[in-house]
PDB file of N, CA and C in Angstrom:
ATOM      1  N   UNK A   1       0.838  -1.174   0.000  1.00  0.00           N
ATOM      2  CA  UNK A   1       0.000   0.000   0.000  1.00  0.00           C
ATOM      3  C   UNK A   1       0.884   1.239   0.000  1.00  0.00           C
ATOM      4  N   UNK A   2       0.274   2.231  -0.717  1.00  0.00           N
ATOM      5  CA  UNK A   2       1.220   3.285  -1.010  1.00  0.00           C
ATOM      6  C   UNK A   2       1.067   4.235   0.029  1.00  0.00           C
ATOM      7  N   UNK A   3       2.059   5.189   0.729  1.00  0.00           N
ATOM      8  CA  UNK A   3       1.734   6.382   1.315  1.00  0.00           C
ATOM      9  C   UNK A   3       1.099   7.417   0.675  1.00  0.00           C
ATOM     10  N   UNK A   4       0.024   8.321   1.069  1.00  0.00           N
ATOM     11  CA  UNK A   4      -0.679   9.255   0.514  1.00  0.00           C
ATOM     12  C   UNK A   4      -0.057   9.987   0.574  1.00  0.00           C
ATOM     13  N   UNK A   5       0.826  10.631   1.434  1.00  0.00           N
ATOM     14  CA  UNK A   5       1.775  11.693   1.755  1.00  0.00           C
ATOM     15  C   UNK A   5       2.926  11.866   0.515  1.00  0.00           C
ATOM     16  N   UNK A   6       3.303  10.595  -0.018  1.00  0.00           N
ATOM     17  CA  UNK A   6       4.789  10.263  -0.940  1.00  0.00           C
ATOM     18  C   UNK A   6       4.202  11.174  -2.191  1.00  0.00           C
ATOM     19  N   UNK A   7       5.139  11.856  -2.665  1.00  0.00           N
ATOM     20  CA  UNK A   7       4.577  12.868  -4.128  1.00  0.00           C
ATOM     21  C   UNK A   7       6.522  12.580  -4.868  1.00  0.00           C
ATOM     22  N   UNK A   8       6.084  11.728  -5.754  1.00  0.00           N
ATOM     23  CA  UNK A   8       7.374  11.637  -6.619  1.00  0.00           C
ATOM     24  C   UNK A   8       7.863  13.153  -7.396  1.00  0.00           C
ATOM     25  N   UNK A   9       8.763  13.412  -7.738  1.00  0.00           N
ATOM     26  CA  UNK A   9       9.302  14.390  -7.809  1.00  0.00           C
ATOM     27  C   UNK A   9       9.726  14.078  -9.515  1.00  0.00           C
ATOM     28  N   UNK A  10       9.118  14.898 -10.627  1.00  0.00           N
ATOM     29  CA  UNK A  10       9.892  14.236 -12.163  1.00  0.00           C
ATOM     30  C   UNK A  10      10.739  15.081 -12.257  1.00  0.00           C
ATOM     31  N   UNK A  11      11.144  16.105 -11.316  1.00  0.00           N
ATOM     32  CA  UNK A  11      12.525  17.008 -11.988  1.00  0.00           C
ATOM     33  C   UNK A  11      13.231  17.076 -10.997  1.00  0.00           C
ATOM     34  N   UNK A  12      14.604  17.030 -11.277  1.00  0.00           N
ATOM     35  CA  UNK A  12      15.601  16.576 -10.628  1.00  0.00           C
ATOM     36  C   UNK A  12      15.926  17.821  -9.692  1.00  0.00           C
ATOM     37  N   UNK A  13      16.719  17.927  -8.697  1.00  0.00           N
ATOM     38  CA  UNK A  13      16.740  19.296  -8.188  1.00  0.00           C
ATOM     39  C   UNK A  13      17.508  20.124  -8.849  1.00  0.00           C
ATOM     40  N   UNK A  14      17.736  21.063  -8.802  1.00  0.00           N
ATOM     41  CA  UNK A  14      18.628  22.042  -9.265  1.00  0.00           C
ATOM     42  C   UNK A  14      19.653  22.360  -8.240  1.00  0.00           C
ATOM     43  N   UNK A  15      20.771  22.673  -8.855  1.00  0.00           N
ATOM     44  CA  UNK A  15      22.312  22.642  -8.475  1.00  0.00           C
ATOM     45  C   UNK A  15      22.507  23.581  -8.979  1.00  0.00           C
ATOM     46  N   UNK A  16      23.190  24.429  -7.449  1.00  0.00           N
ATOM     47  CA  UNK A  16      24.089  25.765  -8.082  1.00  0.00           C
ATOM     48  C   UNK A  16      25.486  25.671  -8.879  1.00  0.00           C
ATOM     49  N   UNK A  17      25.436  26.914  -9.305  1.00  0.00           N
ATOM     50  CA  UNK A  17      26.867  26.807 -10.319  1.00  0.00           C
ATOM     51  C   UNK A  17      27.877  26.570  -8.947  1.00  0.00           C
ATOM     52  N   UNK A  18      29.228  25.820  -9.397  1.00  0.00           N
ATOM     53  CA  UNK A  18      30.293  26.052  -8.632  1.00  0.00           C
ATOM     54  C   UNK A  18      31.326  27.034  -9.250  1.00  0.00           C
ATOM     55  N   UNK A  19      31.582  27.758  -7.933  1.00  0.00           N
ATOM     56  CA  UNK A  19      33.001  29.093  -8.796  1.00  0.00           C
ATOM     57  C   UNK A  19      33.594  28.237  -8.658  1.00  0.00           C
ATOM     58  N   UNK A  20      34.709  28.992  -9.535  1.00  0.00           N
ATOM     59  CA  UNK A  20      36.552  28.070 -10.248  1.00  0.00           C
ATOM     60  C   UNK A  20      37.015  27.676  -8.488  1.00  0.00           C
ATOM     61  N   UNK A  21      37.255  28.550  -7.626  1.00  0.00           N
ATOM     62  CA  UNK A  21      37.444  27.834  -6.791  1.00  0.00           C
ATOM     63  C   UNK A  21      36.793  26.585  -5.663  1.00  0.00           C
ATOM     64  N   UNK A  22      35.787  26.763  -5.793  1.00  0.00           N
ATOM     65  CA  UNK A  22      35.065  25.416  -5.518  1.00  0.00           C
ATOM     66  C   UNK A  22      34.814  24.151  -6.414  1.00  0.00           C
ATOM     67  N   UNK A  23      35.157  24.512  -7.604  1.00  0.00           N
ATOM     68  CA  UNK A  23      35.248  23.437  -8.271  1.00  0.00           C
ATOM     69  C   UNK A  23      36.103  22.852  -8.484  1.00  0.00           C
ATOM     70  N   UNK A  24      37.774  23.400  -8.570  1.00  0.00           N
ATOM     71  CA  UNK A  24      39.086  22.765  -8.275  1.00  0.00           C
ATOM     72  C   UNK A  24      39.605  21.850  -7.153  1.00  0.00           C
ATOM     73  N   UNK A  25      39.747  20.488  -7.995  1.00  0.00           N
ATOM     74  CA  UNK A  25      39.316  19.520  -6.551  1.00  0.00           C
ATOM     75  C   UNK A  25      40.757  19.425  -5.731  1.00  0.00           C
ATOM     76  N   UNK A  26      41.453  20.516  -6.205  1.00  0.00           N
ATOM     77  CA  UNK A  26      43.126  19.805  -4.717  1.00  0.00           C
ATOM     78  C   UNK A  26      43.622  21.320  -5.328  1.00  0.00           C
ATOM     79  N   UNK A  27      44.557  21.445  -4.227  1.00  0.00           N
ATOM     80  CA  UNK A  27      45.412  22.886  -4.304  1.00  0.00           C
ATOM     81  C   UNK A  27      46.658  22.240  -4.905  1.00  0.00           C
ATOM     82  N   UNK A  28      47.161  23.285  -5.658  1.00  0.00           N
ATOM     83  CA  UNK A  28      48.592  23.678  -6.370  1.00  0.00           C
ATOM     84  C   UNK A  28      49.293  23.971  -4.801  1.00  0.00           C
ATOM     85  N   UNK A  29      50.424  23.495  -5.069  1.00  0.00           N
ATOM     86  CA  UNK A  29      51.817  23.900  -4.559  1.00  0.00           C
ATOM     87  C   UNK A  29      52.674  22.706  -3.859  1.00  0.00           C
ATOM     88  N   UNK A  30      53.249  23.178  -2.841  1.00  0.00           N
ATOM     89  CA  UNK A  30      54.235  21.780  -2.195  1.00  0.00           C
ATOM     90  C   UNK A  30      53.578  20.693  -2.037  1.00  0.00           C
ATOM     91  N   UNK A  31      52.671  20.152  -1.810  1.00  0.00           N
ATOM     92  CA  UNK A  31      52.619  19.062  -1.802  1.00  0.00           C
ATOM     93  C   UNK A  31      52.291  17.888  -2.945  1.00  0.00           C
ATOM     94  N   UNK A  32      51.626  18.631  -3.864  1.00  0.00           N
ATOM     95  CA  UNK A  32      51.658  18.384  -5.154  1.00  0.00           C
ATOM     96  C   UNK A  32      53.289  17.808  -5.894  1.00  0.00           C
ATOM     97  N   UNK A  33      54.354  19.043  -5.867  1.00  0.00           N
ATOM     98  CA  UNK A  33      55.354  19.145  -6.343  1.00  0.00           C
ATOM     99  C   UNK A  33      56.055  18.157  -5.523  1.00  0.00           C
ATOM    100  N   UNK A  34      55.914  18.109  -4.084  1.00  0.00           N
ATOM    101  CA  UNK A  34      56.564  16.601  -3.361  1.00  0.00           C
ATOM    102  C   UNK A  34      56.636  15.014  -4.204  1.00  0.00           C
ATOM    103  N   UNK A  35      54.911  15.610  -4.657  1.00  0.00           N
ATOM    104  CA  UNK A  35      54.536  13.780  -4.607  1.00  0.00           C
ATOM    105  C   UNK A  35      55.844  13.521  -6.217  1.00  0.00           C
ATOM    106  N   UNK A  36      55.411  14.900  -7.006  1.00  0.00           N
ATOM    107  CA  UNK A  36      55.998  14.682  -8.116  1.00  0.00           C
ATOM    108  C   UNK A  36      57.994  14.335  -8.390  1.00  0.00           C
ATOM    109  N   UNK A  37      58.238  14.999  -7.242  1.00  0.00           N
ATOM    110  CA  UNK A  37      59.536  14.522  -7.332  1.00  0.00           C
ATOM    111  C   UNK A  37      59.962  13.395  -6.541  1.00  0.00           C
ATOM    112  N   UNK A  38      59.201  13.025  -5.540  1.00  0.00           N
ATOM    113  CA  UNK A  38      59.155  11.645  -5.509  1.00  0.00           C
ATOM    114  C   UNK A  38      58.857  10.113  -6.148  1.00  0.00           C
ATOM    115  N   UNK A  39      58.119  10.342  -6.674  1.00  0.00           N
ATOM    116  CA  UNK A  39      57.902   9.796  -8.258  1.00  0.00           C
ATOM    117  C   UNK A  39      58.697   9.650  -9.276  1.00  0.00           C
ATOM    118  N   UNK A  40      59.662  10.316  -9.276  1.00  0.00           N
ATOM    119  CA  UNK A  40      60.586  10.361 -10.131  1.00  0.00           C
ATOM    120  C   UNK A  40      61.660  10.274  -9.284  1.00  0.00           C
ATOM    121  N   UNK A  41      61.831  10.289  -8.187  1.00  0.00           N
ATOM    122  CA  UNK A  41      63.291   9.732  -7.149  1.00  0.00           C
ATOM    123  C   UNK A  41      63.356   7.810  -7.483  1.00  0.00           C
ATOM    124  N   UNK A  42      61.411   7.409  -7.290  1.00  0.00           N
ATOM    125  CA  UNK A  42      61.665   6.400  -7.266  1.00  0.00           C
ATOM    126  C   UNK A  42      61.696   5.980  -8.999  1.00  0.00           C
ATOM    127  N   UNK A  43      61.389   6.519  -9.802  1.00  0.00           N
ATOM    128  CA  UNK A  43      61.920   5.836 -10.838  1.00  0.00           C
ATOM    129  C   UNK A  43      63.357   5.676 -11.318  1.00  0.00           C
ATOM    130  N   UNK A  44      64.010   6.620 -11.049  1.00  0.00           N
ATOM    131  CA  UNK A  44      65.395   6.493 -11.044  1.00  0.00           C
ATOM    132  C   UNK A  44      66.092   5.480 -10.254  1.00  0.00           C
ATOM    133  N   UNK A  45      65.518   5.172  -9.244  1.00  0.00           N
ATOM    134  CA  UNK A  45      65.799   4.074  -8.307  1.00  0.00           C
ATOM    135  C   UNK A  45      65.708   2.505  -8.578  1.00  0.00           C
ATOM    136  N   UNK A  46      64.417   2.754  -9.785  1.00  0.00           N
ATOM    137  CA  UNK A  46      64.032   1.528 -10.299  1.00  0.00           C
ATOM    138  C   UNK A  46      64.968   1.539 -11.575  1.00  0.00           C
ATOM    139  N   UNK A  47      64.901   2.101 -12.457  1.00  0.00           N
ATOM    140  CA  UNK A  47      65.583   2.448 -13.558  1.00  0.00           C
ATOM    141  C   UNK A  47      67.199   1.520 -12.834  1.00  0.00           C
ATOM    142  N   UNK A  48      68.142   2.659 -12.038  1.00  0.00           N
ATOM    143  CA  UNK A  48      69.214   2.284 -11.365  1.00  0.00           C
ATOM    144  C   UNK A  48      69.431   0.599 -11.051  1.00  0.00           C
ATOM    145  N   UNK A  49      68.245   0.076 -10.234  1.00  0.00           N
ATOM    146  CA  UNK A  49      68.277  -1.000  -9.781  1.00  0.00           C
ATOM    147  C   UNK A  49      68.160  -1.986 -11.019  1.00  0.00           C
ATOM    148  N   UNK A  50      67.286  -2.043 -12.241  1.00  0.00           N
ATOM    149  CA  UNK A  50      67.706  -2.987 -13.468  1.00  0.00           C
ATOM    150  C   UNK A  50      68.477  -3.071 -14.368  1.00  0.00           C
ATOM    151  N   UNK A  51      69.617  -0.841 -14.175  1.00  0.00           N
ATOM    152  CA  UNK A  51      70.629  -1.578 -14.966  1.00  0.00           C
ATOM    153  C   UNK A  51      71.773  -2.678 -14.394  1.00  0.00           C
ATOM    154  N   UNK A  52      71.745  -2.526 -12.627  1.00  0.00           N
ATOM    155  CA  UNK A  52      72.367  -3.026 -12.323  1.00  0.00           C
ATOM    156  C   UNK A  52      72.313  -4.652 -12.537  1.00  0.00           C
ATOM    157  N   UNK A  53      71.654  -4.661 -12.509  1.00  0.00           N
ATOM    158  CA  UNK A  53      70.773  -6.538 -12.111  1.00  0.00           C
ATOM    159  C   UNK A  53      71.134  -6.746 -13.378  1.00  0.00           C
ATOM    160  N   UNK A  54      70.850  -5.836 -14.983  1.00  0.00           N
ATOM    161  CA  UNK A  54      71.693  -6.495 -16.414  1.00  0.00           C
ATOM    162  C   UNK A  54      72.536  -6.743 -16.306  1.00  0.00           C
ATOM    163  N   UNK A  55      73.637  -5.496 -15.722  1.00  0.00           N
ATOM    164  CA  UNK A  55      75.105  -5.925 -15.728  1.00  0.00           C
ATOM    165  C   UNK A  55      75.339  -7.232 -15.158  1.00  0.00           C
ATOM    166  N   UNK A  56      74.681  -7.499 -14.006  1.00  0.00           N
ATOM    167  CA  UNK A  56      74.948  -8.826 -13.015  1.00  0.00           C
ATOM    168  C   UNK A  56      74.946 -10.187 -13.557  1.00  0.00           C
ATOM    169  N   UNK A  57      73.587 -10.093 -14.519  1.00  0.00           N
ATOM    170  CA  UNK A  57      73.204 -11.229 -15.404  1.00  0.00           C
ATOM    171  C   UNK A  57      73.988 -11.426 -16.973  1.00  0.00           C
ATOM    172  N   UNK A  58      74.833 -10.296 -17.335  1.00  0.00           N
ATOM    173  CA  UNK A  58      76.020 -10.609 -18.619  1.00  0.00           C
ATOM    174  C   UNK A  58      76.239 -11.557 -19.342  1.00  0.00           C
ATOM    175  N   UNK A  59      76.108 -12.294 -20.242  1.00  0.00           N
ATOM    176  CA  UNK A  59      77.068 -13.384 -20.581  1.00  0.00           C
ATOM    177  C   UNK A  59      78.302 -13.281 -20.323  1.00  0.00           C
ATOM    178  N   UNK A  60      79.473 -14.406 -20.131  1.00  0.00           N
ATOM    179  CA  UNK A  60      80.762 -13.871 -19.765  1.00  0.00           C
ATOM    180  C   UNK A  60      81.221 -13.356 -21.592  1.00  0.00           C
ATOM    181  N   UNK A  61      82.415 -12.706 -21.402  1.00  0.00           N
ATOM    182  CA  UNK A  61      82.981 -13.296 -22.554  1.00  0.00           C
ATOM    183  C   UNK A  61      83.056 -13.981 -23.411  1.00  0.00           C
ATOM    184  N   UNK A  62      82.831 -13.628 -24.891  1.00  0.00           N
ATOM    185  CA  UNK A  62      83.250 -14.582 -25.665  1.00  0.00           C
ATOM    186  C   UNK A  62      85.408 -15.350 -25.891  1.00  0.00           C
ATOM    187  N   UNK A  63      84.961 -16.096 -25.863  1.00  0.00           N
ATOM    188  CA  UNK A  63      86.891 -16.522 -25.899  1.00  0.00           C
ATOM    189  C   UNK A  63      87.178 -16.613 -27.343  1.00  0.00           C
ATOM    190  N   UNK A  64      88.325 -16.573 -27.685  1.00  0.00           N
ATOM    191  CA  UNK A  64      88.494 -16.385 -29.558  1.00  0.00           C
ATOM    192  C   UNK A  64      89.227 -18.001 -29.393  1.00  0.00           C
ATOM    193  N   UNK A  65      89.077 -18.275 -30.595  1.00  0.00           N
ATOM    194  CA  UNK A  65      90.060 -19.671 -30.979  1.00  0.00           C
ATOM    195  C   UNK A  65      90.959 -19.778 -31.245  1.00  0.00           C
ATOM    196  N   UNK A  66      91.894 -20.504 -30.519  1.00  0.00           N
ATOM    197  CA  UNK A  66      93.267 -20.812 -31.096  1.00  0.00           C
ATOM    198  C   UNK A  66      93.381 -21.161 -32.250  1.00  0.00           C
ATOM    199  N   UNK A  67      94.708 -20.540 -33.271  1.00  0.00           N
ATOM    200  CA  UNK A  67      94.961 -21.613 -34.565  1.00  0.00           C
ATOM    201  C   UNK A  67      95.366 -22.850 -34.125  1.00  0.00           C
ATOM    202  N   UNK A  68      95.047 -23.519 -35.305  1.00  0.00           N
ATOM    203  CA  UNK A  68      95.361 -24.851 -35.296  1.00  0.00           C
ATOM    204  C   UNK A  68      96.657 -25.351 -34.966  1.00  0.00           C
ATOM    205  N   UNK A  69      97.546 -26.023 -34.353  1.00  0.00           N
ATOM    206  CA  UNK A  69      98.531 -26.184 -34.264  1.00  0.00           C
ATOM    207  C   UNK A  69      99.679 -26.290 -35.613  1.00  0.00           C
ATOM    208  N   UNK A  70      99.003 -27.413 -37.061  1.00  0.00           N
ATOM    209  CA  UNK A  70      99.819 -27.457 -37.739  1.00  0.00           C
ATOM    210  C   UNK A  70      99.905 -25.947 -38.737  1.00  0.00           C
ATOM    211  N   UNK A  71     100.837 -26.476 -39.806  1.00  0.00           N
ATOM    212  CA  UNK A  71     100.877 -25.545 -41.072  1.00  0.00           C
ATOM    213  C   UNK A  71      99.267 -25.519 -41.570  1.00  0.00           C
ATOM    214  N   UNK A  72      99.385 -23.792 -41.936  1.00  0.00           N
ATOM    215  CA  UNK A  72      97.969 -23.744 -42.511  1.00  0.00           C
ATOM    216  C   UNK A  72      98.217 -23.443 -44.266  1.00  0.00           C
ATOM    217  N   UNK A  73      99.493 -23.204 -44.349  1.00  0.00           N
ATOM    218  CA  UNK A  73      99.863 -22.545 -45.613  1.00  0.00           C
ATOM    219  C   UNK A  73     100.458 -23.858 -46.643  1.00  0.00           C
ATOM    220  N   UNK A  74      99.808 -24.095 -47.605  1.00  0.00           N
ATOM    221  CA  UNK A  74     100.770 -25.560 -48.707  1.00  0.00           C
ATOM    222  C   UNK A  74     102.268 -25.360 -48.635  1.00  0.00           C
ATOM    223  N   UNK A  75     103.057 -26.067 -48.273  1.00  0.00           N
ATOM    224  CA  UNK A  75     104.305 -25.773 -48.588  1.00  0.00           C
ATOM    225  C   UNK A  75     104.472 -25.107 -49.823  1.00  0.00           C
ATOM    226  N   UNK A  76     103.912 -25.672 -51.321  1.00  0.00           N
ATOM    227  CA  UNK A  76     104.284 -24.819 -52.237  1.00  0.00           C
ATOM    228  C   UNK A  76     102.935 -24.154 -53.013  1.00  0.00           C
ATOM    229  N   UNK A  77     103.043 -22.870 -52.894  1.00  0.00           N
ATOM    230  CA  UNK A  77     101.430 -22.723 -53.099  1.00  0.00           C
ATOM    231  C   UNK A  77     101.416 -22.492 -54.665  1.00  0.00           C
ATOM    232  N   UNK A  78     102.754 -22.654 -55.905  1.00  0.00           N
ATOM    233  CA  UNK A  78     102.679 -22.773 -57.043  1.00  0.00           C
ATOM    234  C   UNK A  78     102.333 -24.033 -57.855  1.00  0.00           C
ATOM    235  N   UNK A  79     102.200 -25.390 -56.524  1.00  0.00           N
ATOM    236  CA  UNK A  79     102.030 -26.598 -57.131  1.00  0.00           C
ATOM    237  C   UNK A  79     100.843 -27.018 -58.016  1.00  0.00           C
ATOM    238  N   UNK A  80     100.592 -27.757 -58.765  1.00  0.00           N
ATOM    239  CA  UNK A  80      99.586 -28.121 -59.514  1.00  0.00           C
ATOM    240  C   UNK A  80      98.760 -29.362 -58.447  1.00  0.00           C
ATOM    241  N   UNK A  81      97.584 -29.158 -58.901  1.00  0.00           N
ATOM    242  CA  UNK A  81      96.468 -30.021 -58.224  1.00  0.00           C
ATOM    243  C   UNK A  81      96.639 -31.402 -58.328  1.00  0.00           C
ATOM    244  N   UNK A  82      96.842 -32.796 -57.309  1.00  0.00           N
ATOM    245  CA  UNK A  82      96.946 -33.895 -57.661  1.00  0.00           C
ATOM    246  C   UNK A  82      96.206 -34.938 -58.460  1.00  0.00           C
ATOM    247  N   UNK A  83      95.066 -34.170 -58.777  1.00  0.00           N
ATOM    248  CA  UNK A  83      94.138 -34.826 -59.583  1.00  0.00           C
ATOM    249  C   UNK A  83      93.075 -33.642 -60.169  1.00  0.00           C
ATOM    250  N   UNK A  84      92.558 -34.202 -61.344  1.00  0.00           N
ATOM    251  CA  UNK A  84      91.534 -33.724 -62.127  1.00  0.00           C
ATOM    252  C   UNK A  84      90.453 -33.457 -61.268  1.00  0.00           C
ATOM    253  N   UNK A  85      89.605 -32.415 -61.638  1.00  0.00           N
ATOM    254  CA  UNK A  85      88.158 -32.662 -60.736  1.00  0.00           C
ATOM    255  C   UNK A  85      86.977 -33.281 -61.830  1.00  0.00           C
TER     256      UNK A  85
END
């Protein structure tokens, strides 16, 4: 059963304008500029901390190869081929 008293309302209420300063939801200045250079302390920190951890993880060195022990050069490099191809 409905209340006799209840009267639905079809228009919404009306809302005053807000001035620029009531409508700006946080103040400018130090603490703002804190958060911001903290933010960037810790990215440098992070930054810092994975080049280190690359360097850590490196491959070693590559090692070069020894020559071969024997002659690499034909004794006579004017000789003719021992066979036909």
């Amino acid at each position: 059963m409905q209340d006799p008293n209840f009267t639905r309302s079809t228009t919404p209420p009306v809302e005053r304008p807000l001035t620029p300063t009531d409508a700006r939801q946080g103040e400018r200045g130090k603490p703002v500029f804190m958060v911001l250079v903290a933010g960037l302390l810790l990215a440098m920190v992070a930054w810092g901390a994975a080049e280190w951890y690359g360097q850590a993880t490196e491959p070693p060195a590559e090692q070069t190869a020894s020559p071969p022990a024997g002659p690499t050069t034909p004794a006579n490099p004017n000789a003719a081929p021992s066979s036909n191809p």
